[in-house]
PDB file of N, CA and C in Angstrom:
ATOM      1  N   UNK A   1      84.062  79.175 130.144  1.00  0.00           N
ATOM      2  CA  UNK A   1      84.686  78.087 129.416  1.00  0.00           C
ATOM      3  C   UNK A   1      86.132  78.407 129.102  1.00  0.00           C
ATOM      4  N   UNK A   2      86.671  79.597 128.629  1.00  0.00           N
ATOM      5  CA  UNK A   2      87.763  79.968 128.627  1.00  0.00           C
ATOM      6  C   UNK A   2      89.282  79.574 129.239  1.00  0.00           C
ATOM      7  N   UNK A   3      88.573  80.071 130.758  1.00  0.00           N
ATOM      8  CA  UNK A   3      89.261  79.442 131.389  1.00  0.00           C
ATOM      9  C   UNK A   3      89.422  78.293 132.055  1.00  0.00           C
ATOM     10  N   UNK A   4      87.930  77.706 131.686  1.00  0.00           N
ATOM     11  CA  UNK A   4      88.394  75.824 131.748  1.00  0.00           C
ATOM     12  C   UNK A   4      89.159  75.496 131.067  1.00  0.00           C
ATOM     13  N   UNK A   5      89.365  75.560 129.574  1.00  0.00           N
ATOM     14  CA  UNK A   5      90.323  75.405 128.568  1.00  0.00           C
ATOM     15  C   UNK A   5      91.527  75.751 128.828  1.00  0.00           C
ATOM     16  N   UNK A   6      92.234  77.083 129.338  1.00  0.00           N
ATOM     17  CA  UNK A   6      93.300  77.431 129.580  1.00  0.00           C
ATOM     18  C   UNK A   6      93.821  76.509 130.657  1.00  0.00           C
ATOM     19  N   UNK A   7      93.170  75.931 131.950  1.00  0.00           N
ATOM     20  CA  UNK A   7      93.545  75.050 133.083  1.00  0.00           C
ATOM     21  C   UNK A   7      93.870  73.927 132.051  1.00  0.00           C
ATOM     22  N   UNK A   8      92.898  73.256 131.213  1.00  0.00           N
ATOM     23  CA  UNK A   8      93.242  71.894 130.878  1.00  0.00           C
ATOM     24  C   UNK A   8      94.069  71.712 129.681  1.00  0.00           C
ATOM     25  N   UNK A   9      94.870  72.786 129.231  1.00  0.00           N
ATOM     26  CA  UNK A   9      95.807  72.755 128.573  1.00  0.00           C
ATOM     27  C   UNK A   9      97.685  73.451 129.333  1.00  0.00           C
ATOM     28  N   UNK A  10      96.971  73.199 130.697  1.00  0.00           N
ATOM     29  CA  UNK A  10      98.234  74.565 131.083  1.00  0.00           C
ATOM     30  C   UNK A  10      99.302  72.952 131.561  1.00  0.00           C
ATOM     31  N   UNK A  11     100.458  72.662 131.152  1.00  0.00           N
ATOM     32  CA  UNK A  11     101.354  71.956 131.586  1.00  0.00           C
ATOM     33  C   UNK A  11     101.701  72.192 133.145  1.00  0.00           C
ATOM     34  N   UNK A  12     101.617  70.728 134.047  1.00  0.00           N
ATOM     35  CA  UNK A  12     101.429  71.112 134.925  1.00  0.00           C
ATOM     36  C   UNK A  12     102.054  69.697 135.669  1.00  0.00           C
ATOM     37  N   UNK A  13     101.815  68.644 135.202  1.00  0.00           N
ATOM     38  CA  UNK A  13     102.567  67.130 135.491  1.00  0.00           C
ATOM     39  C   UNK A  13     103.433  67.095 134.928  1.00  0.00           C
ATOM     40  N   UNK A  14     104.525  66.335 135.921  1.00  0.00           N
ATOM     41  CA  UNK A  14     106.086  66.165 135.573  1.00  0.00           C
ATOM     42  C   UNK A  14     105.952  64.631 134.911  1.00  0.00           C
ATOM     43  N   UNK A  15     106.628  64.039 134.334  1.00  0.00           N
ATOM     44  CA  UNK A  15     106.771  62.742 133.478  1.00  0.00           C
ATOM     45  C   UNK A  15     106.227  61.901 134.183  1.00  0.00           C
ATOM     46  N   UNK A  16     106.433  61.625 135.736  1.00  0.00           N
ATOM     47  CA  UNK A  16     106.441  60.976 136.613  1.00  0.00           C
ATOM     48  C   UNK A  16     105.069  60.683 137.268  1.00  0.00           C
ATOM     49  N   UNK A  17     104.710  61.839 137.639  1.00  0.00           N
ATOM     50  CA  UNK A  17     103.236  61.976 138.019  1.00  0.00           C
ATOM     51  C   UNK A  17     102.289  61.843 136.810  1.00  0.00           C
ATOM     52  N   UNK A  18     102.469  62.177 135.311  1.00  0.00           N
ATOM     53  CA  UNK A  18     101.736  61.712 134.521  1.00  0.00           C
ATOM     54  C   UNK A  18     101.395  59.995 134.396  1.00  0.00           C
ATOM     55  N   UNK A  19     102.368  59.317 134.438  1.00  0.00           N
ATOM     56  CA  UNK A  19     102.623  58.342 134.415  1.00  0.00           C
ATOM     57  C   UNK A  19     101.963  57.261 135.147  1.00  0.00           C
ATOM     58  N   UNK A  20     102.055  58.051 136.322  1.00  0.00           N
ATOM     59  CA  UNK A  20     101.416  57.407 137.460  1.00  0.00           C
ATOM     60  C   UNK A  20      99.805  57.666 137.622  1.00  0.00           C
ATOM     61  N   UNK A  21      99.290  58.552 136.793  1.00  0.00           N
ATOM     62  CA  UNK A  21      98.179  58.877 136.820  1.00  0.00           C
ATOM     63  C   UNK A  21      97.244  58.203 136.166  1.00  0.00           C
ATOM     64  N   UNK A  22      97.957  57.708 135.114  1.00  0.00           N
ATOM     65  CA  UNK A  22      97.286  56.703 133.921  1.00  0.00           C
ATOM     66  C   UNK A  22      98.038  55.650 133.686  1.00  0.00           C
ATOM     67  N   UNK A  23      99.269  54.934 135.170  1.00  0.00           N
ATOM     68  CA  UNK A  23      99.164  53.630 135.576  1.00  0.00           C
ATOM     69  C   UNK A  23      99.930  52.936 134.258  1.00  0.00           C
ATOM     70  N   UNK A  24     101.093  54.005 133.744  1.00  0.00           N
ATOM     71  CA  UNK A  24     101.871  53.499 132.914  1.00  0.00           C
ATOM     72  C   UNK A  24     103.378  53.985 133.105  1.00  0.00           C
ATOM     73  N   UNK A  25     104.423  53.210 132.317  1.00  0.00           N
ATOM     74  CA  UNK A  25     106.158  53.372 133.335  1.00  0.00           C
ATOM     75  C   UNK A  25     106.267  54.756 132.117  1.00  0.00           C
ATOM     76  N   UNK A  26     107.194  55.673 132.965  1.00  0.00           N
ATOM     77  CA  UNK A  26     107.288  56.720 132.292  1.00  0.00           C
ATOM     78  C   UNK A  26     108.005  56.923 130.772  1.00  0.00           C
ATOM     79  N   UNK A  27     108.431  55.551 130.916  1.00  0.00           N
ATOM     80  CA  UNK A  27     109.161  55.122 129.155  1.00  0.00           C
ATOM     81  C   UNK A  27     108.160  55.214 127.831  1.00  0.00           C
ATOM     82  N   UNK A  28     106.670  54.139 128.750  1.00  0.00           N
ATOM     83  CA  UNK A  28     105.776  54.595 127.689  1.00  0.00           C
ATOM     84  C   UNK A  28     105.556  55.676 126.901  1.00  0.00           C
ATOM     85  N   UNK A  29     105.526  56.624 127.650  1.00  0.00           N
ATOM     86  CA  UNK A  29     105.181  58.258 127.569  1.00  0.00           C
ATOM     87  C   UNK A  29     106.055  58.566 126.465  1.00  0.00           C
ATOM     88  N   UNK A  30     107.233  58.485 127.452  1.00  0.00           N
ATOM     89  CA  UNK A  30     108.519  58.767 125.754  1.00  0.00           C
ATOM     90  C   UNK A  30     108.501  58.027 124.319  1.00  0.00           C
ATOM     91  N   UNK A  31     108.416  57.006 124.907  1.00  0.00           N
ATOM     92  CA  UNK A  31     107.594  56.161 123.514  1.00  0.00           C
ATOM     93  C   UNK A  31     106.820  57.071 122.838  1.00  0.00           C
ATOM     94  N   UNK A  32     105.505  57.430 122.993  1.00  0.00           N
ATOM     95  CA  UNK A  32     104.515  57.591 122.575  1.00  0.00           C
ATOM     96  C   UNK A  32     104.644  59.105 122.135  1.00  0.00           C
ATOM     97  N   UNK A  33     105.691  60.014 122.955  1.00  0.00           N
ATOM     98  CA  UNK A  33     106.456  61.289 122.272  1.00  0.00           C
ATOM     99  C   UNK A  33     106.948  60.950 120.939  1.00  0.00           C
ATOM    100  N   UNK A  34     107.719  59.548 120.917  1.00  0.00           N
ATOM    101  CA  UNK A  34     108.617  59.374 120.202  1.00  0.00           C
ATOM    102  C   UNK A  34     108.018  59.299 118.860  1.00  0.00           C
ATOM    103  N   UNK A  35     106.835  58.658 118.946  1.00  0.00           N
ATOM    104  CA  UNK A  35     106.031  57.880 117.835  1.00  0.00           C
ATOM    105  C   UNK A  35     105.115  59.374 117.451  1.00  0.00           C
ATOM    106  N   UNK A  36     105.116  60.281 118.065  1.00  0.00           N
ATOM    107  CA  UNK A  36     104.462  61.596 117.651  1.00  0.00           C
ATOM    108  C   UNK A  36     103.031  61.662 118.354  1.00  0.00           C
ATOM    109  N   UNK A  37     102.350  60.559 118.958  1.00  0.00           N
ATOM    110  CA  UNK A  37     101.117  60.477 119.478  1.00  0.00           C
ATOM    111  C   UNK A  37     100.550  61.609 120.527  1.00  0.00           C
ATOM    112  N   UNK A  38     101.438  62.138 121.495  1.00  0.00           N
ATOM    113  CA  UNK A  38     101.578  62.971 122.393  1.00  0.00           C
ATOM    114  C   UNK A  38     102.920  64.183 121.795  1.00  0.00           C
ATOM    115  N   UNK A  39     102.708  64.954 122.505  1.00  0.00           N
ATOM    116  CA  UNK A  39     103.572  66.561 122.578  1.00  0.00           C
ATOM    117  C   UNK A  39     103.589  67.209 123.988  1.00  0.00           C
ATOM    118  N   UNK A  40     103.896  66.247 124.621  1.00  0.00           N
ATOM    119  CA  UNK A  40     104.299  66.943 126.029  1.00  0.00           C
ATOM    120  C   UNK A  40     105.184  68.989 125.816  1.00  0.00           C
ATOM    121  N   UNK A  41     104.698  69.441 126.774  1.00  0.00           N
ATOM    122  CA  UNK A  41     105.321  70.959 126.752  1.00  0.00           C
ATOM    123  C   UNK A  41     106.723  70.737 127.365  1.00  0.00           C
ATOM    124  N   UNK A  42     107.870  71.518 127.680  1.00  0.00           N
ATOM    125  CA  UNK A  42     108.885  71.642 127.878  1.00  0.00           C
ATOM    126  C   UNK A  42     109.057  72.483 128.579  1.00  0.00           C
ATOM    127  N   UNK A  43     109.586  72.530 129.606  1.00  0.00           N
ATOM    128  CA  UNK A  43     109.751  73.524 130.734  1.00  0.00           C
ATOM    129  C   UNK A  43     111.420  74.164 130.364  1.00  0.00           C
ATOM    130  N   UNK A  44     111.840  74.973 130.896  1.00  0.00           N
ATOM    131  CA  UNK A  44     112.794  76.004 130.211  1.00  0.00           C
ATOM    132  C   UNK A  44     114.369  75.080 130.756  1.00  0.00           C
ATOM    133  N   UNK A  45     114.381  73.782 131.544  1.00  0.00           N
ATOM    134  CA  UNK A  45     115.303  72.685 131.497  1.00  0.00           C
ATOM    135  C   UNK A  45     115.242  72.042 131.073  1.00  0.00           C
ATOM    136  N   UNK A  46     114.191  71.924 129.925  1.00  0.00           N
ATOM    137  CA  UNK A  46     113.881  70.695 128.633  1.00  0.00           C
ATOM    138  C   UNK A  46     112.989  69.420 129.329  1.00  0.00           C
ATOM    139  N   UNK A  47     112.518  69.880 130.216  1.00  0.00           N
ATOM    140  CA  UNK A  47     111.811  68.017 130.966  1.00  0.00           C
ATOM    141  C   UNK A  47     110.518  68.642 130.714  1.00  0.00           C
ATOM    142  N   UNK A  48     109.682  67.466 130.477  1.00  0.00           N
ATOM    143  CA  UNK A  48     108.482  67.079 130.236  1.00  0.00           C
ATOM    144  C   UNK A  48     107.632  67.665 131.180  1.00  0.00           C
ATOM    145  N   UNK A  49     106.680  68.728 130.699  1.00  0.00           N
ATOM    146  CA  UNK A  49     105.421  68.469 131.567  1.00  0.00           C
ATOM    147  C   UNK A  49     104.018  68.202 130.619  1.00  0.00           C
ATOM    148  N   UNK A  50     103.264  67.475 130.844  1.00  0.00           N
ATOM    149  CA  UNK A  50     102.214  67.547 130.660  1.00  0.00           C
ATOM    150  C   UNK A  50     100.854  67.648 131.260  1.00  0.00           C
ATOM    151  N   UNK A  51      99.875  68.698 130.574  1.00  0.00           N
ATOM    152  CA  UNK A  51      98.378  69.649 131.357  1.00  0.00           C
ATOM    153  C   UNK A  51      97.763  68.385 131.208  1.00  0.00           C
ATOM    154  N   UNK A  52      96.225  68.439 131.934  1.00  0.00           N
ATOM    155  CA  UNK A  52      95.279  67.457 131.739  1.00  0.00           C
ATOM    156  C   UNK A  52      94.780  67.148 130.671  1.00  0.00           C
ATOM    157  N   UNK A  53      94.724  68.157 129.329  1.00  0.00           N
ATOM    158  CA  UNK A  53      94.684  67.435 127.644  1.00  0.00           C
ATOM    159  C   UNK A  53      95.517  66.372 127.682  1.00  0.00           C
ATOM    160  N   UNK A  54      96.584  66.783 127.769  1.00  0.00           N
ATOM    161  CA  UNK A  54      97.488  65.461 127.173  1.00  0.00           C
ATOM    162  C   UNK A  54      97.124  64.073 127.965  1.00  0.00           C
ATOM    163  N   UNK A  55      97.165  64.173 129.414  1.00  0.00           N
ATOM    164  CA  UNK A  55      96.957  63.080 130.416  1.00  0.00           C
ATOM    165  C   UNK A  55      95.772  62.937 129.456  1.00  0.00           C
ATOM    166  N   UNK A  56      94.921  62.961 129.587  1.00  0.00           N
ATOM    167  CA  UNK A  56      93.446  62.543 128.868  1.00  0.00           C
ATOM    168  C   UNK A  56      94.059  61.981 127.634  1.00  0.00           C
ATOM    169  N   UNK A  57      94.618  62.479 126.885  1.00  0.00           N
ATOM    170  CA  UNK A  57      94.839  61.899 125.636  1.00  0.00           C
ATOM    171  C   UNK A  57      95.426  60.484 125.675  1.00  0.00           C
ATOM    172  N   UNK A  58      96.966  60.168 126.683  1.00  0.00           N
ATOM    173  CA  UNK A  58      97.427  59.386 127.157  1.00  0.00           C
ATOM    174  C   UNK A  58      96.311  58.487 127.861  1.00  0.00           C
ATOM    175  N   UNK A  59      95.082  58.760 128.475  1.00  0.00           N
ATOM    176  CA  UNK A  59      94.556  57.517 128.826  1.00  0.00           C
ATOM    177  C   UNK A  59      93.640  56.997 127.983  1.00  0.00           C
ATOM    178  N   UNK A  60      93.202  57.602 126.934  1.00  0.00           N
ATOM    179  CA  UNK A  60      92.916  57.004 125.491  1.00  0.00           C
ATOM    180  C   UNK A  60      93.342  56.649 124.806  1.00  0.00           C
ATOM    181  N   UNK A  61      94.804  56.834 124.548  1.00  0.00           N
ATOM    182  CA  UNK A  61      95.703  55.997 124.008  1.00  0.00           C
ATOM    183  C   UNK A  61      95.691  54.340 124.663  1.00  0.00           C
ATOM    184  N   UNK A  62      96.040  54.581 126.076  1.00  0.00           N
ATOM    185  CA  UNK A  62      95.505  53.250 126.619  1.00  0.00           C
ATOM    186  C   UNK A  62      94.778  52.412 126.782  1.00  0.00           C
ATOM    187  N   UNK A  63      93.623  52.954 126.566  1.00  0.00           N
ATOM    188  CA  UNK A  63      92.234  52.364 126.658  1.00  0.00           C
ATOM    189  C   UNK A  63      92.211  52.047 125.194  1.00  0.00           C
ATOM    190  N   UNK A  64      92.294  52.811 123.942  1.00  0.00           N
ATOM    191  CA  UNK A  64      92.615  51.790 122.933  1.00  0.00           C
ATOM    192  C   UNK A  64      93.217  50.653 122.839  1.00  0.00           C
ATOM    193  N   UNK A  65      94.526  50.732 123.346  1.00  0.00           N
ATOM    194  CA  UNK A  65      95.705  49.628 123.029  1.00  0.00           C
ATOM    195  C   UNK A  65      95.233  48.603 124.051  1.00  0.00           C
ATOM    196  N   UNK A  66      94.964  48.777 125.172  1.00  0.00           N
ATOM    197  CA  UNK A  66      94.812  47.751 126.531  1.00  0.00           C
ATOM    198  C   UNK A  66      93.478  47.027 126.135  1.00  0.00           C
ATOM    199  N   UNK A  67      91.993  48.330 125.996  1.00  0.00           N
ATOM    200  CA  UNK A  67      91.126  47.549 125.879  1.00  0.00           C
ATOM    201  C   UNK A  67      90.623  47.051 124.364  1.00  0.00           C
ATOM    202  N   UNK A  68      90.723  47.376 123.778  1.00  0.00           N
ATOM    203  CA  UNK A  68      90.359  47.497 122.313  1.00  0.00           C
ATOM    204  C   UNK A  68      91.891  46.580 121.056  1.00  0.00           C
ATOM    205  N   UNK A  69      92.676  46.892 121.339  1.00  0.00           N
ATOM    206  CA  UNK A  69      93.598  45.789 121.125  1.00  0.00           C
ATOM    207  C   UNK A  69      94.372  46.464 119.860  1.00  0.00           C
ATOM    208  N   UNK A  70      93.945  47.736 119.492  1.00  0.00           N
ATOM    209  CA  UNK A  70      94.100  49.048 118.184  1.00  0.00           C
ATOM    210  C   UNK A  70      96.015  48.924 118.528  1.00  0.00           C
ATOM    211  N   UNK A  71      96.645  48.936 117.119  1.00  0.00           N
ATOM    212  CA  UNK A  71      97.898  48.826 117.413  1.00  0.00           C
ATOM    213  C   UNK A  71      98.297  50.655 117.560  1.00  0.00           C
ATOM    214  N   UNK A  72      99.193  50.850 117.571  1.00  0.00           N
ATOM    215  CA  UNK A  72      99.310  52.213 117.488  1.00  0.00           C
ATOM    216  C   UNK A  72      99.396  53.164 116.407  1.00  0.00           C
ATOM    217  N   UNK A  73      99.389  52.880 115.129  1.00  0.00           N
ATOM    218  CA  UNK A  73      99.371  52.799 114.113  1.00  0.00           C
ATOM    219  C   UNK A  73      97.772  53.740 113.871  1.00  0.00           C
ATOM    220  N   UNK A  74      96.830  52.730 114.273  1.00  0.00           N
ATOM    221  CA  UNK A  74      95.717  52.199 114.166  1.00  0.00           C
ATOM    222  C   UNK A  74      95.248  53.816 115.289  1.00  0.00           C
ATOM    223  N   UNK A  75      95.578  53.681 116.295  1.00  0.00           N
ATOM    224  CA  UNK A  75      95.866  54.902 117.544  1.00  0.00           C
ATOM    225  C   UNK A  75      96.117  56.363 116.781  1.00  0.00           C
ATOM    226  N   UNK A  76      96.635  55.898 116.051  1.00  0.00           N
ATOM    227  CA  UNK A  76      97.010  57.602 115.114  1.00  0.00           C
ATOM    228  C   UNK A  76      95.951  57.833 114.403  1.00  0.00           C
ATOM    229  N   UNK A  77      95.422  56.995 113.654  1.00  0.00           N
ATOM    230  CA  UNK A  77      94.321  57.065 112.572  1.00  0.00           C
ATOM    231  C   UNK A  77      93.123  57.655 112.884  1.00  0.00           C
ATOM    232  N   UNK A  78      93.087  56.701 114.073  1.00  0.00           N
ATOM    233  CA  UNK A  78      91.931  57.217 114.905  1.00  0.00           C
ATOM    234  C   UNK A  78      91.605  58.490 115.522  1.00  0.00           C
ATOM    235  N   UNK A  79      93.059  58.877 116.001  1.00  0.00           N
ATOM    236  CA  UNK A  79      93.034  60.482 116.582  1.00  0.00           C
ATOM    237  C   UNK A  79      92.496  61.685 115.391  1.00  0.00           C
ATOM    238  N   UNK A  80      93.417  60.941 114.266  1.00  0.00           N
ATOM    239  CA  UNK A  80      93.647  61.739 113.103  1.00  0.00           C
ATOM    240  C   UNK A  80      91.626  61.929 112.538  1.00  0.00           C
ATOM    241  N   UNK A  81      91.120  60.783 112.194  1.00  0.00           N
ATOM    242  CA  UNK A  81      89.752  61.150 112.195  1.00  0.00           C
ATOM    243  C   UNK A  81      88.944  61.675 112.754  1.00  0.00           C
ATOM    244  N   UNK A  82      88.957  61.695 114.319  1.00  0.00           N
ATOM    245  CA  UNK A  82      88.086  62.407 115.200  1.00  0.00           C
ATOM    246  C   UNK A  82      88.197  63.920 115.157  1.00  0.00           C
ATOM    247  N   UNK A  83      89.805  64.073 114.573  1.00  0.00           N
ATOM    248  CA  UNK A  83      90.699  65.769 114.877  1.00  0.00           C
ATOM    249  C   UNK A  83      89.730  66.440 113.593  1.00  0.00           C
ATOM    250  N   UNK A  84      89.440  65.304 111.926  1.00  0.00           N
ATOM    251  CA  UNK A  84      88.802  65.848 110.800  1.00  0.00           C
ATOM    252  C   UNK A  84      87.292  65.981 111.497  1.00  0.00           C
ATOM    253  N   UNK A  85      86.473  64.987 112.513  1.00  0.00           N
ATOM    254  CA  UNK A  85      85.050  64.775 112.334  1.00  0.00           C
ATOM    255  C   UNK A  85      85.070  66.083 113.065  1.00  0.00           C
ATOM    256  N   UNK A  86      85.679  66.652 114.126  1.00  0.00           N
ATOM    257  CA  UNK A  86      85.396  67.862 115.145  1.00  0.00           C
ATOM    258  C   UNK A  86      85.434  69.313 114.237  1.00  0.00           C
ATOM    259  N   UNK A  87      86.424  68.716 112.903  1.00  0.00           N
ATOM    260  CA  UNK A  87      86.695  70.438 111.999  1.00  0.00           C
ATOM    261  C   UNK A  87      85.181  70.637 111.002  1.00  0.00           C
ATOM    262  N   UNK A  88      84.984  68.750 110.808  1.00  0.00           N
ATOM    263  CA  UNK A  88      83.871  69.331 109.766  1.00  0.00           C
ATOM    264  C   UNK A  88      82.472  69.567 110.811  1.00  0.00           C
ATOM    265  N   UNK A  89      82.102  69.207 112.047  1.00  0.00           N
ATOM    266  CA  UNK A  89      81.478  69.232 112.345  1.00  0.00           C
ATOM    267  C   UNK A  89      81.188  71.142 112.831  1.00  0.00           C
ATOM    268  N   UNK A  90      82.399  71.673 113.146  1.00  0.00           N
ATOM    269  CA  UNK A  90      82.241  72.908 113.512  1.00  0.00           C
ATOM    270  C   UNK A  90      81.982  73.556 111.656  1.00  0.00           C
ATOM    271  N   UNK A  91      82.388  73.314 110.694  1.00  0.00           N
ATOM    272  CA  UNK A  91      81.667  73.921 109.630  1.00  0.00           C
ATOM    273  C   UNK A  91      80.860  73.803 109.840  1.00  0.00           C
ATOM    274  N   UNK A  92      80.201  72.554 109.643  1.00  0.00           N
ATOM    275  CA  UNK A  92      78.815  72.666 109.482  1.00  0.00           C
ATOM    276  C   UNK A  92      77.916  73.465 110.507  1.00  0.00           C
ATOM    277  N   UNK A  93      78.486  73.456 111.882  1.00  0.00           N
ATOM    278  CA  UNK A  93      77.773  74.292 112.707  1.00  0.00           C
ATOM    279  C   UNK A  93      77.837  75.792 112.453  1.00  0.00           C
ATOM    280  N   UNK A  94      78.616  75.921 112.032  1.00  0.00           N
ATOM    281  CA  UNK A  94      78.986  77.698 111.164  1.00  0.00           C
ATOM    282  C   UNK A  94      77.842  77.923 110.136  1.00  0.00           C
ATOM    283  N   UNK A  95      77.904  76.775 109.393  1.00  0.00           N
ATOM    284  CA  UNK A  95      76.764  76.947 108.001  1.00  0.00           C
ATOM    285  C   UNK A  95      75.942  76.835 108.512  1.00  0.00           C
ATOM    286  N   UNK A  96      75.541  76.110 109.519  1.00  0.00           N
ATOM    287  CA  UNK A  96      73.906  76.071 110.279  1.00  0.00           C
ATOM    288  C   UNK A  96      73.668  77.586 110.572  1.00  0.00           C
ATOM    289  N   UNK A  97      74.382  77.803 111.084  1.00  0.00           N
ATOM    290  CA  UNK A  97      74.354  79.393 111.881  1.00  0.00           C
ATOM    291  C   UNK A  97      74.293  80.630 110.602  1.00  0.00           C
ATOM    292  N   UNK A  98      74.994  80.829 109.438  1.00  0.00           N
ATOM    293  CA  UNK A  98      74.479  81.659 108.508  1.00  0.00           C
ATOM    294  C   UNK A  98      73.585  81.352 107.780  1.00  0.00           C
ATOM    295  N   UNK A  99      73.082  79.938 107.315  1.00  0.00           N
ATOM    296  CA  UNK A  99      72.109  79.752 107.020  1.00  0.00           C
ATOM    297  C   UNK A  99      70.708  79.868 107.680  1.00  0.00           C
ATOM    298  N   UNK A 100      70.874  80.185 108.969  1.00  0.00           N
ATOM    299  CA  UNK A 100      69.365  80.121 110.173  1.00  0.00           C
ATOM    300  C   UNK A 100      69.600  81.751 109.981  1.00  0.00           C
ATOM    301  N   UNK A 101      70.464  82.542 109.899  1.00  0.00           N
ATOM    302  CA  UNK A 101      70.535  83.927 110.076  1.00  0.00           C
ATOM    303  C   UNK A 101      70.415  84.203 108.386  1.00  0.00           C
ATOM    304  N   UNK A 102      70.513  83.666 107.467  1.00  0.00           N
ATOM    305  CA  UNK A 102      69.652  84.394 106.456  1.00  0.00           C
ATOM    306  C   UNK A 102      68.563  83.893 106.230  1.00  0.00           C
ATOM    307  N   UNK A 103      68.161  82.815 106.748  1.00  0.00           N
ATOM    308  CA  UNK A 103      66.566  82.628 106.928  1.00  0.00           C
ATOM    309  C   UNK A 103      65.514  83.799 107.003  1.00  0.00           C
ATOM    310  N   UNK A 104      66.455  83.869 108.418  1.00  0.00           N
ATOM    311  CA  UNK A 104      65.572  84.863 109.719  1.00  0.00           C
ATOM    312  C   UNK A 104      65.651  86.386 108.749  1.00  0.00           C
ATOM    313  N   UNK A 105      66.441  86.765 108.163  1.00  0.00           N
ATOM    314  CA  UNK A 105      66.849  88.321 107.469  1.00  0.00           C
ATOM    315  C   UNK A 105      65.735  88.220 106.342  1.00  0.00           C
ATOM    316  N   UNK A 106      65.469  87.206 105.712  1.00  0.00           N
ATOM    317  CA  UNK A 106      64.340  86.701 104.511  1.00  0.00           C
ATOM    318  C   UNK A 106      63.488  86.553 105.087  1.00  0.00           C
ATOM    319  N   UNK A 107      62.621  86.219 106.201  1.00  0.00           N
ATOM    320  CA  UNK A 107      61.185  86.262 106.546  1.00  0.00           C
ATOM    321  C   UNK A 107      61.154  87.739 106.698  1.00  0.00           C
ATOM    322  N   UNK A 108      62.171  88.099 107.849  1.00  0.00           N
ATOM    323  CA  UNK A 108      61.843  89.591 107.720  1.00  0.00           C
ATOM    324  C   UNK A 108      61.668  90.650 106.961  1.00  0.00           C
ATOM    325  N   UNK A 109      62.606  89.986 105.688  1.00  0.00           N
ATOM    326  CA  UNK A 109      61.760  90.918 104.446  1.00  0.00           C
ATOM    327  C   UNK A 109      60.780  90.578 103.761  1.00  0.00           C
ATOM    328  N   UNK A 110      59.958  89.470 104.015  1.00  0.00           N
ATOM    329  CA  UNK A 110      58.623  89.172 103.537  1.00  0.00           C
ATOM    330  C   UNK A 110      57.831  89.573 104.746  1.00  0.00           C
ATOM    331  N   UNK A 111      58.268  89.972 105.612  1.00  0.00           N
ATOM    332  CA  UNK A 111      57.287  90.537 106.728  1.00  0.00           C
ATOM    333  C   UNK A 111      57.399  91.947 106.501  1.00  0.00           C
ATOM    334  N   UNK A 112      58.034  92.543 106.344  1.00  0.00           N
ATOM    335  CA  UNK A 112      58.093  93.869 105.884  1.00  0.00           C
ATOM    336  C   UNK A 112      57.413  94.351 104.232  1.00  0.00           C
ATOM    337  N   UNK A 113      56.978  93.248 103.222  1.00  0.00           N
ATOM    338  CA  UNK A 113      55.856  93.566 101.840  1.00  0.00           C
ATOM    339  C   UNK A 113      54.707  93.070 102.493  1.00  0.00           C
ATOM    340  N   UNK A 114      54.567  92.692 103.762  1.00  0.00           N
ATOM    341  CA  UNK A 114      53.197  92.050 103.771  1.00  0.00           C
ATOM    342  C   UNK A 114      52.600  93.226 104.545  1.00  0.00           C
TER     343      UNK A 114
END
């Protein structure tokens, strides 16, 4: 998994080819830099690249606004909640996990007086 993650975050599309990938003019893009929605990486001549996170992100941005009719506003909010449901959801998967492991440490010490 590691290095799936490292590929789909590695900047790798130029403005152009992003653009074209998710069938929008490359102004959008800057737009949507502009408005903070995206964070394209920067290559060491200052131009835009963006990895397949971002493209993905950019075609959910679209698919909100195109199909769903969400202003952009509305586009932020939304990111912004899913970014909280993924943090609390990994707590809770943490607390699942010390709570199943002091379970398991407590039977074993009632298996050990019995």
């Amino acid at each position: 998994m590691g290095n799936e993650d490292s590929f789909y975050d590695e900047p790798c599309y130029a403005i152009s080819v992003a653009a074209r990938m998710v069938e929008v003019h490359p102004q959008t893009l800057r737009y949507y830099e502009r408005v903070g929605l995206i964070r394209p990486h920067r290559s060491r001549g200052n131009r835009r690249l963006y990895s397949p996170r971002e493209v993905d992100r950019v075609r959910a941005i679209v698919r909100l606004v195109d199909d769903l009719g969400v202003n952009l506003a509305g586009v932020e909010v939304i990111f912004y909640m899913k970014q909280r449901m993924e943090e609390k959801q990994a707590e809770m998967d943490e607390a699942r996990a010390e709570f199943e492991s002091e379970v398991a440490r407590l039977r074993g010490l009632l298996d050990d007086i019995s």
